[in-house]
Protein backbone atom coordinates (compact mmCIF):
# COMPACT_ATOMS: atom_id res chain seq x y z
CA UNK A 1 92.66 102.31 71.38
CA UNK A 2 92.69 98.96 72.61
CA UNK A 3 96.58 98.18 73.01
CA UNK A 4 95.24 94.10 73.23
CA UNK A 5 94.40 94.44 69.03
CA UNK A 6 98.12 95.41 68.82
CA UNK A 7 101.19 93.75 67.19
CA UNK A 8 103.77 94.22 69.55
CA UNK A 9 104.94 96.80 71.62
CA UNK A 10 104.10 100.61 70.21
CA UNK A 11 106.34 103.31 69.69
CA UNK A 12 106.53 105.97 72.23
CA UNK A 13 108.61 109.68 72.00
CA UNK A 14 109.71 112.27 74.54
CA UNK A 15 109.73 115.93 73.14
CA UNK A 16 110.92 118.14 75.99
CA UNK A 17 113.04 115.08 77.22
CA UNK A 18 116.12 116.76 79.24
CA UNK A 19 113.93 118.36 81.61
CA UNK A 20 113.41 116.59 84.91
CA UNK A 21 109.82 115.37 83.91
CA UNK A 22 111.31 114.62 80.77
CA UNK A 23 113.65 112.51 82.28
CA UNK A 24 111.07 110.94 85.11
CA UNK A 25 109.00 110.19 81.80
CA UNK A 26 111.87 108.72 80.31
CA UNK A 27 112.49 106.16 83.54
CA UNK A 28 108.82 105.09 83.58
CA UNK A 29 108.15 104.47 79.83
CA UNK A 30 112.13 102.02 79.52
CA UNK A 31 109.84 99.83 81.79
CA UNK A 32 106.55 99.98 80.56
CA UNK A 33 105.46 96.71 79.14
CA UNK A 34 103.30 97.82 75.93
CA UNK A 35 105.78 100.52 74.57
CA UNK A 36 109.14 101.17 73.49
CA UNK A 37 110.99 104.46 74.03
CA UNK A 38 111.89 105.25 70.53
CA UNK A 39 113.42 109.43 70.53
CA UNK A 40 113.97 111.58 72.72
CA UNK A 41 113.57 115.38 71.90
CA UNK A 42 115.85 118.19 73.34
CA UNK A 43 117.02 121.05 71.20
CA UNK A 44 120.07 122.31 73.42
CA UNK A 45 120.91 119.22 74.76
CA UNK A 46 121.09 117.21 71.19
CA UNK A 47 124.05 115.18 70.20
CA UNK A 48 124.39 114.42 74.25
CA UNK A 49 123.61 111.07 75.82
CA UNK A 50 120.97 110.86 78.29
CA UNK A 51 123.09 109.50 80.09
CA UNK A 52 125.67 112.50 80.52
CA UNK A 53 122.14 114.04 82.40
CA UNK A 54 120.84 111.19 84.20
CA UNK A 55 123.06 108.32 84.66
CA UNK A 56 120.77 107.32 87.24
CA UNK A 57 118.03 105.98 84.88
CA UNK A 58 119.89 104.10 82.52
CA UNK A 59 119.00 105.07 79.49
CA UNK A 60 121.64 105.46 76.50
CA UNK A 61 119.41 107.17 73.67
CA UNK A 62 121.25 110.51 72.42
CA UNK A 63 118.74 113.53 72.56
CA UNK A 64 118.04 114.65 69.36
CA UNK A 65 116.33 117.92 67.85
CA UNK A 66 112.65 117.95 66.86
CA UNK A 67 111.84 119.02 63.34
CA UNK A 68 108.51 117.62 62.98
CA UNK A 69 109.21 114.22 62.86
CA UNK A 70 106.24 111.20 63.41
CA UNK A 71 107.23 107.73 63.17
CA UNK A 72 106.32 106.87 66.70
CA UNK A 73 102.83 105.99 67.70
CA UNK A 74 102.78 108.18 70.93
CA UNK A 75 104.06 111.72 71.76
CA UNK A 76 104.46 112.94 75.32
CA UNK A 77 105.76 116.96 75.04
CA UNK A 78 107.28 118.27 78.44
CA UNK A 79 107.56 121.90 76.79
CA UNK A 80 107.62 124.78 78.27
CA UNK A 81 104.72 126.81 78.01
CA UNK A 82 103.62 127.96 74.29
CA UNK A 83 105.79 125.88 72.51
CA UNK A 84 103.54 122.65 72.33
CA UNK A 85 100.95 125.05 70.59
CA UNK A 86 103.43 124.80 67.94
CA UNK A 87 103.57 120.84 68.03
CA UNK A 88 100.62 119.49 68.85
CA UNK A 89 98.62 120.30 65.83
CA UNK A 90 100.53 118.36 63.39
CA UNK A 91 101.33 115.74 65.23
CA UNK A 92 97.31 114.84 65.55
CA UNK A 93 96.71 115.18 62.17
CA UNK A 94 99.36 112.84 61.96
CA UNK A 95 97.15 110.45 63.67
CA UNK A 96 99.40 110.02 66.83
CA UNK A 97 98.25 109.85 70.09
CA UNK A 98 99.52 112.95 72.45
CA UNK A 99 100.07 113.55 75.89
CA UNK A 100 101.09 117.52 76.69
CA UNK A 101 102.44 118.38 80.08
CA UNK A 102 102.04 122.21 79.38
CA UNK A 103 99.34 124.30 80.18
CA UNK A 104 98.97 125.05 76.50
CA UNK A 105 96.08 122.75 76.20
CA UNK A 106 93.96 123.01 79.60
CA UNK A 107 92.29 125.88 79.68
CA UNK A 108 89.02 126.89 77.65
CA UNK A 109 88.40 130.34 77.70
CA UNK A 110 91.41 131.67 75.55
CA UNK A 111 91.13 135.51 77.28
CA UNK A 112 91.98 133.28 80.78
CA UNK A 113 94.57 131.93 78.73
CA UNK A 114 96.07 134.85 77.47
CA UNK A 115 95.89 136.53 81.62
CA UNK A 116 97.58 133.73 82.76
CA UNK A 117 100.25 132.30 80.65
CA UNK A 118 100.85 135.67 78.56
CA UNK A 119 100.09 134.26 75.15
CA UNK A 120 97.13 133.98 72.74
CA UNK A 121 95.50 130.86 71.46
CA UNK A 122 92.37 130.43 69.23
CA UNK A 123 89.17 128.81 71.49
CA UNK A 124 89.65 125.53 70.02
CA UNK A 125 92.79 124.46 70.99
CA UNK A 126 91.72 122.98 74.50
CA UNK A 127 91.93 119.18 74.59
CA UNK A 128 90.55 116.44 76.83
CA UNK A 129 92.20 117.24 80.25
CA UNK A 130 93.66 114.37 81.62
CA UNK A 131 92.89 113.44 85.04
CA UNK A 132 91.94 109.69 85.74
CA UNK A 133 90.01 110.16 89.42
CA UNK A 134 87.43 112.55 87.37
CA UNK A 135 87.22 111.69 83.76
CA UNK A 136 88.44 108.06 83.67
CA UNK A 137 86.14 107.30 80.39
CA UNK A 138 86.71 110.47 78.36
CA UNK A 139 90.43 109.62 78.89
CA UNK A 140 89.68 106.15 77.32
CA UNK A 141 88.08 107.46 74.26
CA UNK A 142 90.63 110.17 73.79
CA UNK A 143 93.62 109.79 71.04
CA UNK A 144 94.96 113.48 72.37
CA UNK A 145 95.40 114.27 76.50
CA UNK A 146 96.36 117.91 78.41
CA UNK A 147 98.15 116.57 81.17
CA UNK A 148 96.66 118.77 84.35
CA UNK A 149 99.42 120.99 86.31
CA UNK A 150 101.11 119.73 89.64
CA UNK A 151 99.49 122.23 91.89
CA UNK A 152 96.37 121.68 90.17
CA UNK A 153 96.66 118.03 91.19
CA UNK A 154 97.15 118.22 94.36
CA UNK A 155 94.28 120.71 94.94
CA UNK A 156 91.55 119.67 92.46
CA UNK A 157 91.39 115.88 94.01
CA UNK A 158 91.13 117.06 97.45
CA UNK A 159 88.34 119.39 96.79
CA UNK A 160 86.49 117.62 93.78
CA UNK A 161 84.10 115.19 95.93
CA UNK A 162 83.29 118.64 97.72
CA UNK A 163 82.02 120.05 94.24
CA UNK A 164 81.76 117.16 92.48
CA UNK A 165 79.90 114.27 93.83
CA UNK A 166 76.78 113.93 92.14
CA UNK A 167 74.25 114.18 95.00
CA UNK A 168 75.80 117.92 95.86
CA UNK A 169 75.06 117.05 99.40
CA UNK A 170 77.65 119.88 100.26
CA UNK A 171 77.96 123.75 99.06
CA UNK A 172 81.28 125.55 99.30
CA UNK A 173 81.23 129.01 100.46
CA UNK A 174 85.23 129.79 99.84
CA UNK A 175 88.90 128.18 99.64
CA UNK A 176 91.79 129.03 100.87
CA UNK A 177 94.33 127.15 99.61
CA UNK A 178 98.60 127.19 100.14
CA UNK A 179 100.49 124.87 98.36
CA UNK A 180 104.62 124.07 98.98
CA UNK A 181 106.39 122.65 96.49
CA UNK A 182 109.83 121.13 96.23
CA UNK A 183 112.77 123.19 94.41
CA UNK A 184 112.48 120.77 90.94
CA UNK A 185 108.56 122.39 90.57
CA UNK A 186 110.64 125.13 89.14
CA UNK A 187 112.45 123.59 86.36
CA UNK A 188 115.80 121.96 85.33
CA UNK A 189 116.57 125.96 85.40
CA UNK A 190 119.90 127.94 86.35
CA UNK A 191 117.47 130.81 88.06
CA UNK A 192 120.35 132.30 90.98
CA UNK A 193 117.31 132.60 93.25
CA UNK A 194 116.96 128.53 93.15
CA UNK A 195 120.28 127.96 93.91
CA UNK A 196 121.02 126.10 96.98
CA UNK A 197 122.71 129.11 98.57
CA UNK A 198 119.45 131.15 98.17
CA UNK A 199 116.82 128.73 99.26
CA UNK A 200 118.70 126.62 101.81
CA UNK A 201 117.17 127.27 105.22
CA UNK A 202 114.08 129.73 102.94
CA UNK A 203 110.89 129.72 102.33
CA UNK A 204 108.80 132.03 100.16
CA UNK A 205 105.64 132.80 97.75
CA UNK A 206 105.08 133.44 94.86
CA UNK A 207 102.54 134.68 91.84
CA UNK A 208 100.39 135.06 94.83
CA UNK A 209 96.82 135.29 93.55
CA UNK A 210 98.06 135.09 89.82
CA UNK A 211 99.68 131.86 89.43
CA UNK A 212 98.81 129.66 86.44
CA UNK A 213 96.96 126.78 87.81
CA UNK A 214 94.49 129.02 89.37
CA UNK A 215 91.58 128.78 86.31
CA UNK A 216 92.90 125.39 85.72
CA UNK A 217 91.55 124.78 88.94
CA UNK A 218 88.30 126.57 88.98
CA UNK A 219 87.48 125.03 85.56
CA UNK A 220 88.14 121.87 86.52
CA UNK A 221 85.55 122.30 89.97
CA UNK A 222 82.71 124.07 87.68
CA UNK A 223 83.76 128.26 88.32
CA UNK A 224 85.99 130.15 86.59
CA UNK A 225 88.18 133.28 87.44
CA UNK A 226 86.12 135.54 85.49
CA UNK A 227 82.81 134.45 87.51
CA UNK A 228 83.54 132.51 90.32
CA UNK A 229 81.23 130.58 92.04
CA UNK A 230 82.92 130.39 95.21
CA UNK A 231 85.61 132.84 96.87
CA UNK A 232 88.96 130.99 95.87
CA UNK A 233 92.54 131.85 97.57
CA UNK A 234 95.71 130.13 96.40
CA UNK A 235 99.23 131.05 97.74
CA UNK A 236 101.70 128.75 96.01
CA UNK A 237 105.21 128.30 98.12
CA UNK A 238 108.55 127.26 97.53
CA UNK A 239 110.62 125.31 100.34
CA UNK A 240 114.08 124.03 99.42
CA UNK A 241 113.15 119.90 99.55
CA UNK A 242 113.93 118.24 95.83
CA UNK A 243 109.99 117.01 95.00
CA UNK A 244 106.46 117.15 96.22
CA UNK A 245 104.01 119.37 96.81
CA UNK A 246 101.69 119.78 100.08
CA UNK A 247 98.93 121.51 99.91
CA UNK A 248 96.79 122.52 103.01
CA UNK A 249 93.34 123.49 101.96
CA UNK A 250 90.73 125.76 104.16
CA UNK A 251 87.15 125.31 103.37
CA UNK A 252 83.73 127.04 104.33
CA UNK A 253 80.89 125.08 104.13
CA UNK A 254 77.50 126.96 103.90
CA UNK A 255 76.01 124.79 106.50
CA UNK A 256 76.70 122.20 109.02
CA UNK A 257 77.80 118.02 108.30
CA UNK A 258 79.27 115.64 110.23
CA UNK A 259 82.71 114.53 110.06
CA UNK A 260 81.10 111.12 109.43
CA UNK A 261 79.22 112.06 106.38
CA UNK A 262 82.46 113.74 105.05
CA UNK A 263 84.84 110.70 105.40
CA UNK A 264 82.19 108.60 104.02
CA UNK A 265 81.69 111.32 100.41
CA UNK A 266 85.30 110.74 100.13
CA UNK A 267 85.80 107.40 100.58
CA UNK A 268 82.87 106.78 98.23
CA UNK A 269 84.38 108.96 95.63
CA UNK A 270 87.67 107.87 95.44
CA UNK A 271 86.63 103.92 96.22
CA UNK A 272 87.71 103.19 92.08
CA UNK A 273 90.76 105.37 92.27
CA UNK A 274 94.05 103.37 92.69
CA UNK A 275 96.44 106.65 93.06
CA UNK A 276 94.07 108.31 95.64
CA UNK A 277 94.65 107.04 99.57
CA UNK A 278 92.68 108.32 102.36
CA UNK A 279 95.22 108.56 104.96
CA UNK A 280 93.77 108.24 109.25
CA UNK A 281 96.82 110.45 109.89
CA UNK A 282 97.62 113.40 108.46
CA UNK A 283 99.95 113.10 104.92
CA UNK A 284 103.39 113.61 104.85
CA UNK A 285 105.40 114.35 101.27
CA UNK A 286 107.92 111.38 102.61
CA UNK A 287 104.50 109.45 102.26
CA UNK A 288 104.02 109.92 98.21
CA UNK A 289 108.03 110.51 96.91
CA UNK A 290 108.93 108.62 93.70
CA UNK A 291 105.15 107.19 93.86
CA UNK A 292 102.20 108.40 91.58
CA UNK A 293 99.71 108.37 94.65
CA UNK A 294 97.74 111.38 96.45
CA UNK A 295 97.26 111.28 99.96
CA UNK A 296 94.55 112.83 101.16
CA UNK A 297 93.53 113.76 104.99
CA UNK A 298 90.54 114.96 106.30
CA UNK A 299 92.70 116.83 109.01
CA UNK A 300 90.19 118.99 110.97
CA UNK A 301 86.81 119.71 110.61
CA UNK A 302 83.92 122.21 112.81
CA UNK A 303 80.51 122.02 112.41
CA UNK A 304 80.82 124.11 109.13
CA UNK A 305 84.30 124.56 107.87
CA UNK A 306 87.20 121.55 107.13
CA UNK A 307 90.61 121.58 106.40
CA UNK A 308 91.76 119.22 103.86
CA UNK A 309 95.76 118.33 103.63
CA UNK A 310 97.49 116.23 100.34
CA UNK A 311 100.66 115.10 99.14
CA UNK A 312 102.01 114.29 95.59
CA UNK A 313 105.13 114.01 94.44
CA UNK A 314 105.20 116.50 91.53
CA UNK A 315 107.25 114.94 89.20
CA UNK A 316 105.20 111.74 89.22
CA UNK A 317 101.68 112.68 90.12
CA UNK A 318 102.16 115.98 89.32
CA UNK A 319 103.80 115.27 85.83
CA UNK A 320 105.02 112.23 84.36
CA UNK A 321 103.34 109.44 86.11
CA UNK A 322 99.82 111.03 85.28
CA UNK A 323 101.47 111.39 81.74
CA UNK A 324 101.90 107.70 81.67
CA UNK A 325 98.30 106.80 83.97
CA UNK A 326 96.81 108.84 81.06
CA UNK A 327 98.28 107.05 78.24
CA UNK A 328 97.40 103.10 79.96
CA UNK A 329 93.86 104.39 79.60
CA UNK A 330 94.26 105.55 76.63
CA UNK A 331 95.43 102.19 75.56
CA UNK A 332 92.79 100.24 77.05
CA UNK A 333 95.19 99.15 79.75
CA UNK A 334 94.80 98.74 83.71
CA UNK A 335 95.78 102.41 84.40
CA UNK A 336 98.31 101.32 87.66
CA UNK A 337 100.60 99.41 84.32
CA UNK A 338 103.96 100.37 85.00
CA UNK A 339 103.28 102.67 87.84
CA UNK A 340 103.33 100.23 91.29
């Protein structure tokens, strides 16, 4: 869609909207220059004032339950996981443009799908995945966007110029990846064992080798779980910080480069990418919070092997601000709108 063909500003709804990228959603879009926030969906929280939630963001819409409504233009769904399968559908023979922060939507192979997230889905319910750095002009001809997961984020864009630069001047033998992510990764959730009392001064794993964002991942670099293409290893933490996730990849070349011929495939893969910053130094989360940038670092390297650190913030990079990158390409719009 070209947003420049439009009368006025278009209408824009949050189903899913009490959640915390709900709400960081809901902060982004009351500033966005080509939309207006019209609804805001949230079944347990309706008849409530954003406000009672947030006060923060200064919003004063009243959450409302969903019943299949579609007056507004665009949908963003921050669902959790099986419930957008629901939604979706109708609202895109609606003709509205959607933007799904579930996991409902990313992955191809529905018996991956069904290992991973516990529920079935027929083979055609995949849609465009949404990530800007890698497939800036599908995005742009797209009406209906799966937003990619926050791990996923954080790991796919420091390894994709390693499996996806076009010359393949590099072959990965294996990955070891482990991510930490801040306590709000987790959900606006009640859960006793991500109460402060429990994680202050902790650290743990968990869904060690079965977390969700593993074929995610592998899809997105070429490989899948079922046949991998490379020996993949990803050990997801949680540390008790509020947001961001860090994520300190290990990777086995099959044969020798140069640290100079590294920095240089990165820098020329990411040289379009506004979000993406090389960092000298090695990232810090501090470096990315409230910001919809990665930082990557090139941290270490030997004649064969390199270890690869980033940063997001995984409520904006990770969620919502990818949401909204997403829908300013959608639009025809510079993707950084409302996100510097």
């Amino acid at each position: 869609m070209d947003y420049s063909q439009q009368q006025g500003k278009l209408k824009a709804s949050i189903i899913g909207a009490s959640g915390y990228s709900g709400a960081e959603l809901t902060r982004l879009l009351m500033k966005h220059p080509a939309v207006t926030l019209e609804n805001l969906y949230a079944h347990t929280q309706a008849g409530r004032n954003f406000s009672e939630l947030y006060p923060a963001v200064g919003c004063d819409l009243d959450f409302q339950s969903y019943s299949g409504q579609s007056e507004s233009d665009i949908y963003f769904l921050a669902l959790p996981h099986g419930e957008a399968l629901q939604v979706v559908p109708g609202l895109i023979s609606a003709g509205k443009m959607v933007v799904d922060l579930s996991g409902d939507f990313r992955l191809k192979n529905p018996a991956e799908h069904e290992r991973f997230y516990g529920g079935k889905k027929g083979g055609d319910h995949v849609l465009q995945y949404g990530m800007p750095e890698l497939f800036r002009d599908a995005i742009r001809k797209s009406s209906a966007i799966s937003n990619p997961g926050c791990y996923a984020t954080s790991i796919i864009l420091g390894l994709a110029p390693l499996f996806m630069d076009g010359r393949r001047t590099l072959t990965v033998e294996s990955v070891n990846v482990t991510s930490v992510s801040g306590i709000s990764g987790a959900g606006r959730s009640s859960k006793v064992e991500l109460s402060f009392s429990e994680m202050s001064g902790n650290v743990k794993a968990y869904k060690v080798g079965c977390h969700q964002h593993t074929p995610e991942i592998m899809q997105t670099l070429g490989s899948s779980t079922v046949d991998p293409g490379f020996r993949f290893i990803f050990t997801p933490m949680i540390a008790p910080y509020v947001r961001g996730i860090y994520s300190v990849l290990n990777v086995q070349l099959a044969s020798p480069v140069s640290q100079q011929a590294r920095c240089d495939l990165y820098r020329d893969f990411y040289a379009g990418a506004p979000f993406v910053r090389l960092r000298d130094g090695v990232t810090e989360v501090s470096h990315v919070a409230h910001t919809n940038f990665c930082d990557i670092s090139l941290a270490w390297h030997s004649d064969d092997s390199l270890v690869i650190v980033t940063a997001i913030d995984n409520l904006v990079k990770g969620a919502a601000g990818q949401a909204v990158q997403n829908m300013n390409l959608m639009l025809g719009l510079d993707e950084t709108t409302a996100l510097l």
